[in-house]
C-alpha atoms as a PDB file:
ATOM      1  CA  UNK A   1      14.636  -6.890  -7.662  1.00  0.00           C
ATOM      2  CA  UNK A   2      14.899  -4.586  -4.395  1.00  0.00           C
ATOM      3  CA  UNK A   3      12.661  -1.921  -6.464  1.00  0.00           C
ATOM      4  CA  UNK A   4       9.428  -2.820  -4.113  1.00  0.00           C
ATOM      5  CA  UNK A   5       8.857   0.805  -2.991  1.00  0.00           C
ATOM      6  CA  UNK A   6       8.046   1.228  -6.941  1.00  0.00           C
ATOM      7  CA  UNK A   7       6.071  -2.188  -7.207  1.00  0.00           C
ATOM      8  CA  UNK A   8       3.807  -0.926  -4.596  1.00  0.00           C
ATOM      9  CA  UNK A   9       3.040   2.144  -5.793  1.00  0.00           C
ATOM     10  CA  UNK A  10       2.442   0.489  -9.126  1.00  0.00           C
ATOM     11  CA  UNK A  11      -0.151  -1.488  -7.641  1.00  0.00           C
ATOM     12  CA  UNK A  12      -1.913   0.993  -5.339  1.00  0.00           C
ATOM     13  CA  UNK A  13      -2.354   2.907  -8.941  1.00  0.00           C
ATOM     14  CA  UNK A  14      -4.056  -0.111 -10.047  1.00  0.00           C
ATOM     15  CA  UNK A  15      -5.746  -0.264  -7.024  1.00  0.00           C
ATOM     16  CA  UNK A  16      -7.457   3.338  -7.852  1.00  0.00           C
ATOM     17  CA  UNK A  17      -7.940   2.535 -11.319  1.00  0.00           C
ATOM     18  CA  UNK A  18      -9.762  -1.176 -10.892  1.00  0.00           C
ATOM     19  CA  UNK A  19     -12.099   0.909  -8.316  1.00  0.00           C
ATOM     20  CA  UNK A  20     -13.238   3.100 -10.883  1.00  0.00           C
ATOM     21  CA  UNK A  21     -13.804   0.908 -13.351  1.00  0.00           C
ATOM     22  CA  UNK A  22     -15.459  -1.712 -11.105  1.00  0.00           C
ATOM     23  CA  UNK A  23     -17.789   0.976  -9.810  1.00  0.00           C
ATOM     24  CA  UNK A  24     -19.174   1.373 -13.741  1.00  0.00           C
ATOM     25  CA  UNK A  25     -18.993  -2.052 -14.298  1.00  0.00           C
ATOM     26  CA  UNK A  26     -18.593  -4.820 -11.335  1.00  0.00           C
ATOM     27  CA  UNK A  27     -19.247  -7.863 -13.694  1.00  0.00           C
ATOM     28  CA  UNK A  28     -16.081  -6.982 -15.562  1.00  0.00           C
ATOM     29  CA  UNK A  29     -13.863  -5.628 -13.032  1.00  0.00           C
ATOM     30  CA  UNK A  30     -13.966  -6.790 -10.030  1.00  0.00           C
ATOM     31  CA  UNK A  31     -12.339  -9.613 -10.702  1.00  0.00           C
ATOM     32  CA  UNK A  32      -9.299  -7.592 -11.359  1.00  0.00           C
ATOM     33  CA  UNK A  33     -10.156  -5.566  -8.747  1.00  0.00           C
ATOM     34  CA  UNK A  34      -9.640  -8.801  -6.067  1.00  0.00           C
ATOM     35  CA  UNK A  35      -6.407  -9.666  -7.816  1.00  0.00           C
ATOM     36  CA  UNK A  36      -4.521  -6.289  -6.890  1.00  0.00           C
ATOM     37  CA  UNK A  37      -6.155  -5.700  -3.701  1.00  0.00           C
ATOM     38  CA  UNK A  38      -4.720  -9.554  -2.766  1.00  0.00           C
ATOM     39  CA  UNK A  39      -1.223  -8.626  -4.691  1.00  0.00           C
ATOM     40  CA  UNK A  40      -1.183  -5.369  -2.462  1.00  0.00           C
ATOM     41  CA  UNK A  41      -1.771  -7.021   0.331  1.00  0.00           C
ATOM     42  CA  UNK A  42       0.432  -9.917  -0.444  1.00  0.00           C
ATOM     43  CA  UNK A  43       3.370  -7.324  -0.776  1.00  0.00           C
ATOM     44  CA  UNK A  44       2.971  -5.888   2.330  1.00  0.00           C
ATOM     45  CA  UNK A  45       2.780  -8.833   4.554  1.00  0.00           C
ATOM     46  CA  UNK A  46       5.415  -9.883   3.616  1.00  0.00           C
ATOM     47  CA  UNK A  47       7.709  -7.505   5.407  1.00  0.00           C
ATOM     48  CA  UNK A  48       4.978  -6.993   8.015  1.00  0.00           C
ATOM     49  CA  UNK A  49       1.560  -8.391   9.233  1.00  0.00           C
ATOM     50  CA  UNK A  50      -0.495  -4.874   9.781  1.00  0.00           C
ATOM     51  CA  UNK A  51      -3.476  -3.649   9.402  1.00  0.00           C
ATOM     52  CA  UNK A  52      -3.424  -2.827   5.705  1.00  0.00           C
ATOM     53  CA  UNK A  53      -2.188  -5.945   4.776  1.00  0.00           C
ATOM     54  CA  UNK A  54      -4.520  -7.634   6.373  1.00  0.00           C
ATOM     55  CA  UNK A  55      -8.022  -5.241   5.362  1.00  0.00           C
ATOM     56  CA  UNK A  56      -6.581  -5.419   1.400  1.00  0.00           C
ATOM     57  CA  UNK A  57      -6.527  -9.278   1.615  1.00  0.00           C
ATOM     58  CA  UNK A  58      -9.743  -9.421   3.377  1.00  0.00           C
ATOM     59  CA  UNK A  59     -11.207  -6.944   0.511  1.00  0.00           C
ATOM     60  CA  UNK A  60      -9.411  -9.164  -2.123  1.00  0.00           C
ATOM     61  CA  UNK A  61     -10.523 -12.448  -0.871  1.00  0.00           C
ATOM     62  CA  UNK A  62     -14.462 -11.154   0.025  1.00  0.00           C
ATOM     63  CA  UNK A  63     -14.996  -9.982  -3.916  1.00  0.00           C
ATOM     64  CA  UNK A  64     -13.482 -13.433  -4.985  1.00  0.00           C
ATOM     65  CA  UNK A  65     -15.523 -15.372  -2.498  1.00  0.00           C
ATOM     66  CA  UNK A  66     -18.631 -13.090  -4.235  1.00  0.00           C
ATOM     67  CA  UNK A  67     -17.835 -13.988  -7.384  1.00  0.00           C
ATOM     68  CA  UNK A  68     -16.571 -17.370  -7.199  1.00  0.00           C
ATOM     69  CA  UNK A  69     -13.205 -16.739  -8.457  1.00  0.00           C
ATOM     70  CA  UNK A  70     -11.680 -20.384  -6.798  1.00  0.00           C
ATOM     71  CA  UNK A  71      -8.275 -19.234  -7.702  1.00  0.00           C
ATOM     72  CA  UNK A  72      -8.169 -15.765  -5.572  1.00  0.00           C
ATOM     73  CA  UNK A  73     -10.019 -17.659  -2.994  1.00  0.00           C
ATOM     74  CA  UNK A  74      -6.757 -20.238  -2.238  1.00  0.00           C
ATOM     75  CA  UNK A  75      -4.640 -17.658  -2.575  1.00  0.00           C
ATOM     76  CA  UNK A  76      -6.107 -15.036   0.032  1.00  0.00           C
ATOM     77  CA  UNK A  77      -6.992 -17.856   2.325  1.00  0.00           C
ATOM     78  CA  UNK A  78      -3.236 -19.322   1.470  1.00  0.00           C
ATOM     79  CA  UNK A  79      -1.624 -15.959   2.598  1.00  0.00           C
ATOM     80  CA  UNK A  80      -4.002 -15.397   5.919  1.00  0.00           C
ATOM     81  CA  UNK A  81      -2.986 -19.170   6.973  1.00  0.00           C
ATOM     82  CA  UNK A  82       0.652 -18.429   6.127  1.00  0.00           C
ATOM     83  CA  UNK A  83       0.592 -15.636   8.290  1.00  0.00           C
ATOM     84  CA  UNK A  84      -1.031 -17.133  11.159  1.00  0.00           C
ATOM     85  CA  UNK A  85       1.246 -20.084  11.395  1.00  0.00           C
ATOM     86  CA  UNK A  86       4.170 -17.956  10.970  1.00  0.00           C
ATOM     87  CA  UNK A  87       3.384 -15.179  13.691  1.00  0.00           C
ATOM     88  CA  UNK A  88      -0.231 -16.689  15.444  1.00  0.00           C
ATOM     89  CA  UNK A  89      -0.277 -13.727  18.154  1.00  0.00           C
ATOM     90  CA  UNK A  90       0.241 -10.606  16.047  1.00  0.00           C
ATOM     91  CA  UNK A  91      -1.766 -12.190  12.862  1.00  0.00           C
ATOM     92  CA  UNK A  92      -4.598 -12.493  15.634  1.00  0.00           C
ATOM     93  CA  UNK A  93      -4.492  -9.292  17.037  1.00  0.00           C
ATOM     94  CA  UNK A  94      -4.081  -7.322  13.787  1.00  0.00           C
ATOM     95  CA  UNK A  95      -6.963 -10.226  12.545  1.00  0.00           C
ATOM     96  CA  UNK A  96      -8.619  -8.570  15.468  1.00  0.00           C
ATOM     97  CA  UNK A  97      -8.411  -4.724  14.901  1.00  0.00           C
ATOM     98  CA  UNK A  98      -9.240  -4.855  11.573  1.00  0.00           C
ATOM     99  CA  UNK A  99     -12.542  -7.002  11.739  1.00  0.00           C
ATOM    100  CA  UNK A 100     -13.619  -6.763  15.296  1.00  0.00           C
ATOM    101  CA  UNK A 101     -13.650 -10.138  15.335  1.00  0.00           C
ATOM    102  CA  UNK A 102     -11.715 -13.773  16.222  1.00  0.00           C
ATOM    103  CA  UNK A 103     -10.151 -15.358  13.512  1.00  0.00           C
ATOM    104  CA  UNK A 104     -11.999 -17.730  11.692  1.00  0.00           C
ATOM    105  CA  UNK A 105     -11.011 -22.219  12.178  1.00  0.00           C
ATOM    106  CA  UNK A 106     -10.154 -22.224   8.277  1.00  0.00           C
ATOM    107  CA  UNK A 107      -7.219 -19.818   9.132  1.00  0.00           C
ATOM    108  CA  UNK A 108      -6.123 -20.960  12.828  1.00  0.00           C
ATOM    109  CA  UNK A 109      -6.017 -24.943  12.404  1.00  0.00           C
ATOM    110  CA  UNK A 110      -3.509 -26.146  11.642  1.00  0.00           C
ATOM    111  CA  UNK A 111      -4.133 -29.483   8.947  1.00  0.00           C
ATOM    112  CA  UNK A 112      -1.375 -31.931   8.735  1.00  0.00           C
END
């Protein structure tokens, strides 16, 4: 709707709210917690594969991965895959600055 400027602020907001809430009670909302840190994240890869992208997936898909939450699991790994197969070198080396680390097989091979 070209209003994503707006939409990201919205969830960043979120973002800050979830954290709070999550920090007086994680059973109840982290879960929602994961789902706008993976939105965030989802928004800003789109137009670019940096840093923050990357780190708010990574948060997004660690807390679902913790709590089991299948769902926000395919869709973090979904994105990270999407972006490695789309732009392999600088998903790698942003993969790299953010986690000190290679990425992982699940995200670099490529299943056909």
């Amino acid at each position: 709707m070209g209003r994503q400027e707006e939409g990201l602020a919205a969830v960043q907001r979120a973002i800050e709210i979830r954290e709070r809430l999550a920090e007086a009670n994680p059973d109840a909302y982290l879960p929602d917690l994961a789902k706008s840190s993976l939105v965030h994240g989802l928004m800003l890869i789109e137009t670019a594969i940096t840093d923050e992208a990357i780190w708010l997936i990574l948060r997004g898909l660690s807390i679902a991965v913790e709590m089991e939450l299948a769902d926000l699991i395919n869709a973090g790994a979904s994105a990270l895959r999407n972006a490695y197969q789309q732009k392999p070198s600088q998903t790698t080396e942003t993969w790299r600055r953010v986690t000190s680390a290679e990425p992982p097989d699940w995200m670099t091979v490529v299943i056909i």
